[in-house]
PDB file of N, CA and C in Angstrom:
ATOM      1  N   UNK A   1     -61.139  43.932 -95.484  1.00  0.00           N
ATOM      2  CA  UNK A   1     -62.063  44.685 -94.684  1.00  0.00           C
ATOM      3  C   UNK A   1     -63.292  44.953 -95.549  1.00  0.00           C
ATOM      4  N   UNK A   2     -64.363  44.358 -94.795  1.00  0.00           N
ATOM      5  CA  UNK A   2     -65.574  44.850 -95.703  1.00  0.00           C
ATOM      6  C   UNK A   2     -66.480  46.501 -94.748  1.00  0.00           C
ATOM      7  N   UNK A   3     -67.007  46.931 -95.919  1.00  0.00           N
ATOM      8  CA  UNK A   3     -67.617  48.352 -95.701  1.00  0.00           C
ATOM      9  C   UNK A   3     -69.177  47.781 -95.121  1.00  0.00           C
ATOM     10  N   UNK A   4     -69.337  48.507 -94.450  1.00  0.00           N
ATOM     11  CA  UNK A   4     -70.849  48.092 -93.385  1.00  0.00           C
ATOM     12  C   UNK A   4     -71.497  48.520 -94.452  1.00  0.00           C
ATOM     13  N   UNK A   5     -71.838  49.762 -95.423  1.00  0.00           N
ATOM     14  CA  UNK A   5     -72.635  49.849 -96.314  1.00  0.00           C
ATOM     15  C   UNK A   5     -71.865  50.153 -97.685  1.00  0.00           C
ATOM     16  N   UNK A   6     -72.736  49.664 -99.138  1.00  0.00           N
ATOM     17  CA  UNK A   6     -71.847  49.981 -99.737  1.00  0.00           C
ATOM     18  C   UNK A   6     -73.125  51.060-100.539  1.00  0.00           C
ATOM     19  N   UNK A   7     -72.833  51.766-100.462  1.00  0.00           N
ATOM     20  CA  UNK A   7     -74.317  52.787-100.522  1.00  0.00           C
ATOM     21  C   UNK A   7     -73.314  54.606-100.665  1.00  0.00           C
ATOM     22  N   UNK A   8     -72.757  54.353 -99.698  1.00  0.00           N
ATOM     23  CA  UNK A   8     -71.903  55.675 -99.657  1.00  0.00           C
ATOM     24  C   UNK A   8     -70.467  55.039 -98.974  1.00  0.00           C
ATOM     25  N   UNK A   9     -69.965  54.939 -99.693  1.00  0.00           N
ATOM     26  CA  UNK A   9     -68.333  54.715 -99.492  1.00  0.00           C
ATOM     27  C   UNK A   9     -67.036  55.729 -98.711  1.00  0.00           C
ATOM     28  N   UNK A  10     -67.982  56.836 -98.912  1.00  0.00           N
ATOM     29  CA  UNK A  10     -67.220  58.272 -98.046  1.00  0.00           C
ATOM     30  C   UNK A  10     -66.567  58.240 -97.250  1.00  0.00           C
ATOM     31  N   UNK A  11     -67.409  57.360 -95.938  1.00  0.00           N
ATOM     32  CA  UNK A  11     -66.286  57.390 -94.656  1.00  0.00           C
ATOM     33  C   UNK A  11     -65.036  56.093 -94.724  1.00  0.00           C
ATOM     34  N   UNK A  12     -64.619  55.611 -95.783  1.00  0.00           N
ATOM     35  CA  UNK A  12     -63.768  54.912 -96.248  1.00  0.00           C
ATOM     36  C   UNK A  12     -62.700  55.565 -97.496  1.00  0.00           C
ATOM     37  N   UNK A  13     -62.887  56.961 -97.815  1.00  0.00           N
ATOM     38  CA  UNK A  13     -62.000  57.250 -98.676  1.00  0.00           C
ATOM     39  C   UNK A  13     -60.671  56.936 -98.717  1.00  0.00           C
ATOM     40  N   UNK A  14     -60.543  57.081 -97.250  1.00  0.00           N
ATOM     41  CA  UNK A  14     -58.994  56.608 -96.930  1.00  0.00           C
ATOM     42  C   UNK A  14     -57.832  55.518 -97.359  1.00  0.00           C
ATOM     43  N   UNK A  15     -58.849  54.838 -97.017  1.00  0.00           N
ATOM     44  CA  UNK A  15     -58.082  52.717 -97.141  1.00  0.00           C
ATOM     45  C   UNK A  15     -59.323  52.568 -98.230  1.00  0.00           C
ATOM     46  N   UNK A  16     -59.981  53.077 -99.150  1.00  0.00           N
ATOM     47  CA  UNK A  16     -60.947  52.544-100.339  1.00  0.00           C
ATOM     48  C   UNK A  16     -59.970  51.507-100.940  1.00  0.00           C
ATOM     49  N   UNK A  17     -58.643  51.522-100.987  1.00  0.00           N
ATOM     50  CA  UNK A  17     -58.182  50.526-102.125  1.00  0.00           C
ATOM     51  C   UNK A  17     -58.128  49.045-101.369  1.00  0.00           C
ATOM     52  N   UNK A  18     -58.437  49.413 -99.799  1.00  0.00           N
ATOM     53  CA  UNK A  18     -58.263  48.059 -99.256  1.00  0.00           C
ATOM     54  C   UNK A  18     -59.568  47.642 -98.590  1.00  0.00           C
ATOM     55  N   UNK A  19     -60.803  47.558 -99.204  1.00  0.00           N
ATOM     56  CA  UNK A  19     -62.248  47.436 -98.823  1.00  0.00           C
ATOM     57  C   UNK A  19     -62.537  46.160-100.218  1.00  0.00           C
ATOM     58  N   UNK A  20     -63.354  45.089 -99.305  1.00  0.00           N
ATOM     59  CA  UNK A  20     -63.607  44.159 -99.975  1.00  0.00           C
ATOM     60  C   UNK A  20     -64.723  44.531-101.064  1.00  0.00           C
ATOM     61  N   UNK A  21     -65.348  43.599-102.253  1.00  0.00           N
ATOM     62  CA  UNK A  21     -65.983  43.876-102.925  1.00  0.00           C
ATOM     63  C   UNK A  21     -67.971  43.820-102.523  1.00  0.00           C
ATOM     64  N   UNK A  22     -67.814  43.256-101.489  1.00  0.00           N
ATOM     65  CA  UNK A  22     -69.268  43.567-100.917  1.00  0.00           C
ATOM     66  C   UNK A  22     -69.185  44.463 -99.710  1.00  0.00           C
ATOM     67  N   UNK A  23     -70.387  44.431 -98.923  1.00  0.00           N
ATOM     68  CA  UNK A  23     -71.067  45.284 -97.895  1.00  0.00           C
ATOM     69  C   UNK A  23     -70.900  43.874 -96.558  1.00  0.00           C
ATOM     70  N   UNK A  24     -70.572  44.242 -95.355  1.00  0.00           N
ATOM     71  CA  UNK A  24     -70.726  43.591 -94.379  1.00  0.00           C
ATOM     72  C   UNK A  24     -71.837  42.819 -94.396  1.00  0.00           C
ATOM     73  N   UNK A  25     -71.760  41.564 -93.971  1.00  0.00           N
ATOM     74  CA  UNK A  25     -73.133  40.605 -93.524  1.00  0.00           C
ATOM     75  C   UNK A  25     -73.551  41.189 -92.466  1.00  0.00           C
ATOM     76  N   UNK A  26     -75.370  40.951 -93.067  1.00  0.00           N
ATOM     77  CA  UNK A  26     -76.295  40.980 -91.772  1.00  0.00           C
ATOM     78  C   UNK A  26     -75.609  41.044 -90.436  1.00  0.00           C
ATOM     79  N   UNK A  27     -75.317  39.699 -90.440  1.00  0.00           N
ATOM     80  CA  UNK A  27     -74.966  38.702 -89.556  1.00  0.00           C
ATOM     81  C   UNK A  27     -74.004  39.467 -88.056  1.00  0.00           C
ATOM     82  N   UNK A  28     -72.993  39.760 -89.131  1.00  0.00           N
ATOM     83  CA  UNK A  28     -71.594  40.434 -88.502  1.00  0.00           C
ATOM     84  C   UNK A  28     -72.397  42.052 -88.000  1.00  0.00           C
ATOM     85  N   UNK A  29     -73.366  42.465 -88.501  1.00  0.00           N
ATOM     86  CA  UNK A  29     -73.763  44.250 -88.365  1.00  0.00           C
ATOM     87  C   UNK A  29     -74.462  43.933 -86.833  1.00  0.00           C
ATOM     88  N   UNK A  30     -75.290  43.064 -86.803  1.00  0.00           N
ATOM     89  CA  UNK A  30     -76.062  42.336 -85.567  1.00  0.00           C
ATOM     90  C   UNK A  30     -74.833  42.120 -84.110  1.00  0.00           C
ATOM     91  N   UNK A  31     -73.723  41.925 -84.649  1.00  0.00           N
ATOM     92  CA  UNK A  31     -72.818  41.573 -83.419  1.00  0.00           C
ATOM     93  C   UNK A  31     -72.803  42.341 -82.909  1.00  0.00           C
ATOM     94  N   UNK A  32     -71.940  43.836 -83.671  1.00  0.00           N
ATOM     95  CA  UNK A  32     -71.827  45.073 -83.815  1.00  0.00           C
ATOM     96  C   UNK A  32     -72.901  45.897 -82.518  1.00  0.00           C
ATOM     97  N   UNK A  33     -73.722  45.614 -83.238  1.00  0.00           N
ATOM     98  CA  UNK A  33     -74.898  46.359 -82.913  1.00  0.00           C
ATOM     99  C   UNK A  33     -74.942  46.095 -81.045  1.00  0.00           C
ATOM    100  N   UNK A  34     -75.220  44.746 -80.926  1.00  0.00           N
ATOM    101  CA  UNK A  34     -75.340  44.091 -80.007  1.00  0.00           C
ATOM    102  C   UNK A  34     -74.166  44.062 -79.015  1.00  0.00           C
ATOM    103  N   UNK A  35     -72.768  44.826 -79.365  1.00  0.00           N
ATOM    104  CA  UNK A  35     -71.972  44.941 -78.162  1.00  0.00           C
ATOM    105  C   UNK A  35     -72.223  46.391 -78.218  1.00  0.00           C
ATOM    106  N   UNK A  36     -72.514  47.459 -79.064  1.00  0.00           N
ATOM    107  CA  UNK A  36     -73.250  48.547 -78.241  1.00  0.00           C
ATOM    108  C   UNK A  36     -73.987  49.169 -77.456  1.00  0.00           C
ATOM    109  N   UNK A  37     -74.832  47.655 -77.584  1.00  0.00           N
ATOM    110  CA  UNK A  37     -75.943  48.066 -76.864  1.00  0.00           C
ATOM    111  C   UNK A  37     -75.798  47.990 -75.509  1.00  0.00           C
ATOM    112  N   UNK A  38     -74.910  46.879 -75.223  1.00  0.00           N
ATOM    113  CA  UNK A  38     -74.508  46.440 -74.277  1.00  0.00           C
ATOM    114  C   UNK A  38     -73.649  47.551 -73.604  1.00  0.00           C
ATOM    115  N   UNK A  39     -72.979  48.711 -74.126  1.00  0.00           N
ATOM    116  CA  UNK A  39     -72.193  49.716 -73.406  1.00  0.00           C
ATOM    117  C   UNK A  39     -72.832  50.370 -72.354  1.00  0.00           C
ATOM    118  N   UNK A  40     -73.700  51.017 -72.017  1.00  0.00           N
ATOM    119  CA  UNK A  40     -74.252  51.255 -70.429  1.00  0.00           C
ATOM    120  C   UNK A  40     -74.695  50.367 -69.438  1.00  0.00           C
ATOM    121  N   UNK A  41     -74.614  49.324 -69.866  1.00  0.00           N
ATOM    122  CA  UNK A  41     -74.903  47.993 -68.757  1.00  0.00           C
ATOM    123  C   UNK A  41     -73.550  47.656 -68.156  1.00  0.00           C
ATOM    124  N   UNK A  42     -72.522  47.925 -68.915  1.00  0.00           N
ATOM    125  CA  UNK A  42     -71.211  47.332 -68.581  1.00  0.00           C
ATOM    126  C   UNK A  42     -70.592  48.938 -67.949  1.00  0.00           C
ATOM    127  N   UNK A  43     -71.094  49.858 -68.100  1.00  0.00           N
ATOM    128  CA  UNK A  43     -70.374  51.029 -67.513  1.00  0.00           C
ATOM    129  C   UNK A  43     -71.208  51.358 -66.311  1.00  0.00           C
ATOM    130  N   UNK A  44     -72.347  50.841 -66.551  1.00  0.00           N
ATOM    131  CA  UNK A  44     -73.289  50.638 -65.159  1.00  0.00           C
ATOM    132  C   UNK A  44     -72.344  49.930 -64.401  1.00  0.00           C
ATOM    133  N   UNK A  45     -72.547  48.814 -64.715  1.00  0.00           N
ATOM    134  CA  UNK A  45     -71.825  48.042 -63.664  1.00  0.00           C
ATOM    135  C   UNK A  45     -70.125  48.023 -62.860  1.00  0.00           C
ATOM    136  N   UNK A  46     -69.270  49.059 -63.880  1.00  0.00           N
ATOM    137  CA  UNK A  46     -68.406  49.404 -62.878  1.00  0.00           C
ATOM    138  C   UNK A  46     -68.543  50.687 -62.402  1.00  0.00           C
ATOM    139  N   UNK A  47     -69.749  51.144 -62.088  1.00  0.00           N
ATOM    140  CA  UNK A  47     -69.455  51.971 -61.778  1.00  0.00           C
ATOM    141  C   UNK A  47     -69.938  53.225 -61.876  1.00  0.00           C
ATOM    142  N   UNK A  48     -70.084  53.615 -63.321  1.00  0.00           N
ATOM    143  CA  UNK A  48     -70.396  54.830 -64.268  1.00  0.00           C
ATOM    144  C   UNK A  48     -71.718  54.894 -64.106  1.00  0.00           C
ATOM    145  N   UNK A  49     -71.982  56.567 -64.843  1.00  0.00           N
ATOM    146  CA  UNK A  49     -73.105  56.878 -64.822  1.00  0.00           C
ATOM    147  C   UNK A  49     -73.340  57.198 -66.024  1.00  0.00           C
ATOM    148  N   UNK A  50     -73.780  57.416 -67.400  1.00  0.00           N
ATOM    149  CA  UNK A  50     -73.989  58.183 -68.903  1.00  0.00           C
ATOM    150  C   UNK A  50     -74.946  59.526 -68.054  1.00  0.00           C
ATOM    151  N   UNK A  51     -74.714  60.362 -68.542  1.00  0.00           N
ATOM    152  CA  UNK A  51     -75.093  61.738 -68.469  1.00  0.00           C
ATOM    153  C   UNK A  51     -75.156  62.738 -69.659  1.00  0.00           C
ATOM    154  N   UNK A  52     -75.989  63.256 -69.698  1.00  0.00           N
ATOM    155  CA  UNK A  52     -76.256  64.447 -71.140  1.00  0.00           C
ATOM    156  C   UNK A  52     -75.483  64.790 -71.156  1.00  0.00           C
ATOM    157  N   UNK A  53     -74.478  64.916 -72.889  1.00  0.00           N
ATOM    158  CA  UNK A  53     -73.818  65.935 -73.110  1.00  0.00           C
ATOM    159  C   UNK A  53     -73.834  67.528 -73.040  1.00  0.00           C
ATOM    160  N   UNK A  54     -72.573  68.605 -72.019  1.00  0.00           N
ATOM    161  CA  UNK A  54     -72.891  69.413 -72.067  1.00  0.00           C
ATOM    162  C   UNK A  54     -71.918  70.531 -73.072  1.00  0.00           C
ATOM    163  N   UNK A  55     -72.828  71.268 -73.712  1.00  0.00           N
ATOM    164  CA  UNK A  55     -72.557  71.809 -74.775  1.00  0.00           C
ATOM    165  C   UNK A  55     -71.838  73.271 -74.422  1.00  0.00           C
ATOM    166  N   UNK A  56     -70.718  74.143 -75.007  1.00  0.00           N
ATOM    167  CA  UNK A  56     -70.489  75.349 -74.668  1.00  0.00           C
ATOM    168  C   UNK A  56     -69.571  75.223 -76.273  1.00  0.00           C
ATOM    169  N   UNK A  57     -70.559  76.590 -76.540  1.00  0.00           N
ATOM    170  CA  UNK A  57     -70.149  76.811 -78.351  1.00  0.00           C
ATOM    171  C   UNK A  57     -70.433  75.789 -79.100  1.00  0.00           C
ATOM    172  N   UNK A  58     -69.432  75.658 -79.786  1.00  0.00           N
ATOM    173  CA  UNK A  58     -69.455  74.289 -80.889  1.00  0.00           C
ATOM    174  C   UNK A  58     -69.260  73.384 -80.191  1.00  0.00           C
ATOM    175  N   UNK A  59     -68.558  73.213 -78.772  1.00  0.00           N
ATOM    176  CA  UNK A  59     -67.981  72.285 -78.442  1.00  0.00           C
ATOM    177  C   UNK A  59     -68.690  71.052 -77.563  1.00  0.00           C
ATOM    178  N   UNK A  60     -69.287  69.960 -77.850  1.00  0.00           N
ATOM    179  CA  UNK A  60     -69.810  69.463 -76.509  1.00  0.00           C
ATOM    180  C   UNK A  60     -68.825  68.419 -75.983  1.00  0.00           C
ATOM    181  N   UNK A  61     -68.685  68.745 -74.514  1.00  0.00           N
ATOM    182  CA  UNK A  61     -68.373  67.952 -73.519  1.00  0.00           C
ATOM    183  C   UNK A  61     -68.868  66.740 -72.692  1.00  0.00           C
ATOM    184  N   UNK A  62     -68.626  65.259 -73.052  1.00  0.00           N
ATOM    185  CA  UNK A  62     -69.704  64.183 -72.142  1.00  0.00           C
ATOM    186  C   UNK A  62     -69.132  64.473 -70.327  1.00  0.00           C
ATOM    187  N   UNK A  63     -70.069  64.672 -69.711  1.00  0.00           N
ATOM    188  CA  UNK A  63     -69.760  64.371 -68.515  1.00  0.00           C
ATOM    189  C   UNK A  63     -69.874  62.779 -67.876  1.00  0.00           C
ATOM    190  N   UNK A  64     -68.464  62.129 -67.309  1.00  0.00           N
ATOM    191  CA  UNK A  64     -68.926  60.820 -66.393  1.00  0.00           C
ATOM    192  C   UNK A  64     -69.141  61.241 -65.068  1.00  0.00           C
ATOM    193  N   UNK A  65     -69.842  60.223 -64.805  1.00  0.00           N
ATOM    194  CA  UNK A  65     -69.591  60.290 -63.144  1.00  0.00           C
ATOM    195  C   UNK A  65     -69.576  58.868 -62.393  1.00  0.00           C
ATOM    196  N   UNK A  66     -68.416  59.039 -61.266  1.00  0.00           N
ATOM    197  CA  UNK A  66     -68.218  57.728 -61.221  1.00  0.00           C
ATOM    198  C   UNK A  66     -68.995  57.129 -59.905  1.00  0.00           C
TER     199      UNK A  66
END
């Protein structure tokens, strides 16, 4: 498993002994990126709506709507 950055290792403390010796390719971060982006087009389309998170205390809640 390679680390998307190797800059701050933190959110890998866990499995650190099982993280390759470089940083993710470009290449592979671009895929990444690119099926996120893609997440409200595909929740559009069955259906969904994305709506502001609503907040009470610390806590915020996403509302869907279908």
């Amino acid at each position: 498993m390679l680390p998307w950055s190797l800059k701050d290792l933190t959110p890998y403390a866990d499995f650190a002994d099982r993280l390759g010796p470089v940083e993710l390719p470009e290449a592979e971060k671009e895929k990444d990126r690119a099926a996120v982006r893609k997440i409200a087009t595909i929740l559009a389309d069955a259906g969904y709506t994305i709506v502001e998170a609503r907040c009470k205390g610390d806590r915020a809640k996403a509302a869907v709507k279908q």
